[in-house]
Protein backbone atom coordinates (compact mmCIF):
# COMPACT_ATOMS: atom_id res chain seq x y z
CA UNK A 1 -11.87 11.56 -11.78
CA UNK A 2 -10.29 9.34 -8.75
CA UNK A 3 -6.50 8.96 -9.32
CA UNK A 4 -3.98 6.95 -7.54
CA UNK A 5 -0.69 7.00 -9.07
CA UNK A 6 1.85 4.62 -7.16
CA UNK A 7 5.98 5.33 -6.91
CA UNK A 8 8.84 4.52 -5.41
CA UNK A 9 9.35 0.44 -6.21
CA UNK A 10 12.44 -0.54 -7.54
CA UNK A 11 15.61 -3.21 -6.89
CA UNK A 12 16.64 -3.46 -3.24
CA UNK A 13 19.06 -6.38 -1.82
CA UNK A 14 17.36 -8.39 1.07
CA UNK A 15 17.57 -6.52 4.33
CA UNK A 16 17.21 -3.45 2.41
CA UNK A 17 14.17 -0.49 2.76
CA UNK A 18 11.93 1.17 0.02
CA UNK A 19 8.95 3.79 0.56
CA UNK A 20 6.28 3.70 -1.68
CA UNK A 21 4.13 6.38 -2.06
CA UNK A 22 0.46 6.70 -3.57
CA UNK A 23 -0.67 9.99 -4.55
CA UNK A 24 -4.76 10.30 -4.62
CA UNK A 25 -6.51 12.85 -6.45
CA UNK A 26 -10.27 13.41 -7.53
CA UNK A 27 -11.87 12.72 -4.55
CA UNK A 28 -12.33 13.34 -0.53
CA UNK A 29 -8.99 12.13 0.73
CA UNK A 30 -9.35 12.52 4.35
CA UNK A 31 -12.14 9.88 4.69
CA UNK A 32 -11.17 7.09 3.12
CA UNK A 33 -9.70 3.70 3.51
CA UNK A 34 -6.24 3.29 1.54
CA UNK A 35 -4.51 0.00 1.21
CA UNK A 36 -1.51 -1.11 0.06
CA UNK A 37 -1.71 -4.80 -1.91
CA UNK A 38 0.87 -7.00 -3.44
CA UNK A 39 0.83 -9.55 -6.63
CA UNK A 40 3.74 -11.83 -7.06
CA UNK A 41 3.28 -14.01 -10.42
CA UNK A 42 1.53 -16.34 -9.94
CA UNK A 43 -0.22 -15.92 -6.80
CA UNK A 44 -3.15 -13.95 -5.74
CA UNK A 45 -3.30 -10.42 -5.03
CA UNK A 46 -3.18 -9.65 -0.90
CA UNK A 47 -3.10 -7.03 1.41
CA UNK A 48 -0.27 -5.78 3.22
CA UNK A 49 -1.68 -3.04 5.01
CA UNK A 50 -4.39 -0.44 5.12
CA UNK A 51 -4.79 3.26 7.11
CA UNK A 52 -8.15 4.78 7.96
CA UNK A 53 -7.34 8.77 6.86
CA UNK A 54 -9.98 9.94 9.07
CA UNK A 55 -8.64 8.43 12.22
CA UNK A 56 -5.34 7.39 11.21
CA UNK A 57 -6.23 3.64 12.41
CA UNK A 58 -3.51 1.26 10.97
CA UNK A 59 -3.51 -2.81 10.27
CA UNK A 60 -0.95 -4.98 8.78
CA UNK A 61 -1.00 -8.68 7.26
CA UNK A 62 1.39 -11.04 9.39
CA UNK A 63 3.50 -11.01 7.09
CA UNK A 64 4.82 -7.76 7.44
CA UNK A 65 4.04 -6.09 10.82
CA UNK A 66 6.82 -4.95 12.36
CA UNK A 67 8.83 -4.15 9.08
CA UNK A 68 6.17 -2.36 7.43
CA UNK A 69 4.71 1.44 8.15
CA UNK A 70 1.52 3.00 6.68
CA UNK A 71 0.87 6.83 6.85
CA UNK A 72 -1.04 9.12 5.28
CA UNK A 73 0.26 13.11 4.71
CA UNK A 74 -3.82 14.25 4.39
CA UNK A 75 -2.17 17.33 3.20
CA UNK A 76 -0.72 16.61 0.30
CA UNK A 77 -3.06 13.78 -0.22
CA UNK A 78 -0.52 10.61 -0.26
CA UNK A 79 -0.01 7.79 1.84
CA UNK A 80 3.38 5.91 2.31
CA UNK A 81 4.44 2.57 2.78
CA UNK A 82 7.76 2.03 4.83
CA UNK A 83 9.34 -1.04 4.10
CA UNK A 84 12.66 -1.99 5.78
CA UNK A 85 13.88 -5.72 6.63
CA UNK A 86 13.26 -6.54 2.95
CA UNK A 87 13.04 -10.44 2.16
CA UNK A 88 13.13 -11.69 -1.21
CA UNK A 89 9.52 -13.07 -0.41
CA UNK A 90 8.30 -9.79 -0.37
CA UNK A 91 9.02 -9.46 -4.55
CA UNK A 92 5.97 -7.96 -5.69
CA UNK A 93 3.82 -5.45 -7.78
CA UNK A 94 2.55 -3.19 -5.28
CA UNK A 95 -0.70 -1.04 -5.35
CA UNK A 96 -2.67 1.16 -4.04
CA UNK A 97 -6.35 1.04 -3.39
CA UNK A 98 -8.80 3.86 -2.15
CA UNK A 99 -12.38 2.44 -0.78
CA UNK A 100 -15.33 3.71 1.76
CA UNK A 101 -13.96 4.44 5.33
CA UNK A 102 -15.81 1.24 7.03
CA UNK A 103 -13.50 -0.98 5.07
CA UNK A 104 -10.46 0.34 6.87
CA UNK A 105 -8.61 -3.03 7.80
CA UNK A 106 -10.47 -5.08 5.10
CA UNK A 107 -7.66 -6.49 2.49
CA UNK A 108 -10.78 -7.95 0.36
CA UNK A 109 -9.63 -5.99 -3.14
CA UNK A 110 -13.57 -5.98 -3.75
CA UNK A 111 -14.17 -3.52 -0.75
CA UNK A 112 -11.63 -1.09 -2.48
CA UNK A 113 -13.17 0.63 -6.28
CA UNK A 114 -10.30 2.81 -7.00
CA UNK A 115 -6.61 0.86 -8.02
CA UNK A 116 -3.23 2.11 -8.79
CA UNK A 117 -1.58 0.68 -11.73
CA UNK A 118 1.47 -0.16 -9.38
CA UNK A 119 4.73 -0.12 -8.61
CA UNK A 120 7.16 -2.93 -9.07
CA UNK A 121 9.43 -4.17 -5.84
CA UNK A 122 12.17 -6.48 -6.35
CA UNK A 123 14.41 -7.74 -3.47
CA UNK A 124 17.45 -10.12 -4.27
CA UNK A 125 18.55 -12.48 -2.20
């Protein structure tokens, strides 16, 4: 059974860093593409950022490059998101998503068939 179980949200002030992690089980980890999506209420769920595990190939929304990291520990089967710079814009349920390795950069949740059931991120202003 294909497991992602998301941690490490939680209350930061603006300006602030988190690290979320998502820990994968039940399936090939080291071919895969894992992305990291965001819901604020309301709005639509996007992508932040996604890693290839194979090649270690990273992308990142606008929004975020340069104060986001991905990376992927293929040995203990978890990928990371680095957040510092927090804005209050950034107030979100995070997830994880595992999908096929061609979709590596792709932030369409339909490429990805394995979810998370999140991790909330709160930022005050």
């Amino acid at each position: 059974e294909v497991q992602l179980v998301e941690s490490g949200g939680g209350v930061v002030q603006a300006g602030g860093s988190l690290t979320l992690s998502c820990a994968a089980s039940g399936f090939t980890f080291d071919d895969y593409a894992i992305a990291w999506f965001r819901q604020a209420p309301g709005k639509e769920r996007e992508g932040v950022s996604s890693i290839s595990t194979s090649d270690g190939r990273t992308y990142y929304a606008d929004s975020v490059r340069g104060r986001f990291t991905i990376s992927s520990d293929n040995a203990k089967n978890t990928v990371y998101l680095q957040m510092n710079s927090l804005k209050p814009e950034d107030t979100a349920v995070y997830y994880c998503a595992a999908g096929a390795p061609h979709y590596s950069g792709s932030y369409y949740p339909n490429h990805y068939d394995d979810w998370g059931q999140g991790t909330q991120v709160t930022v005050s202003s």
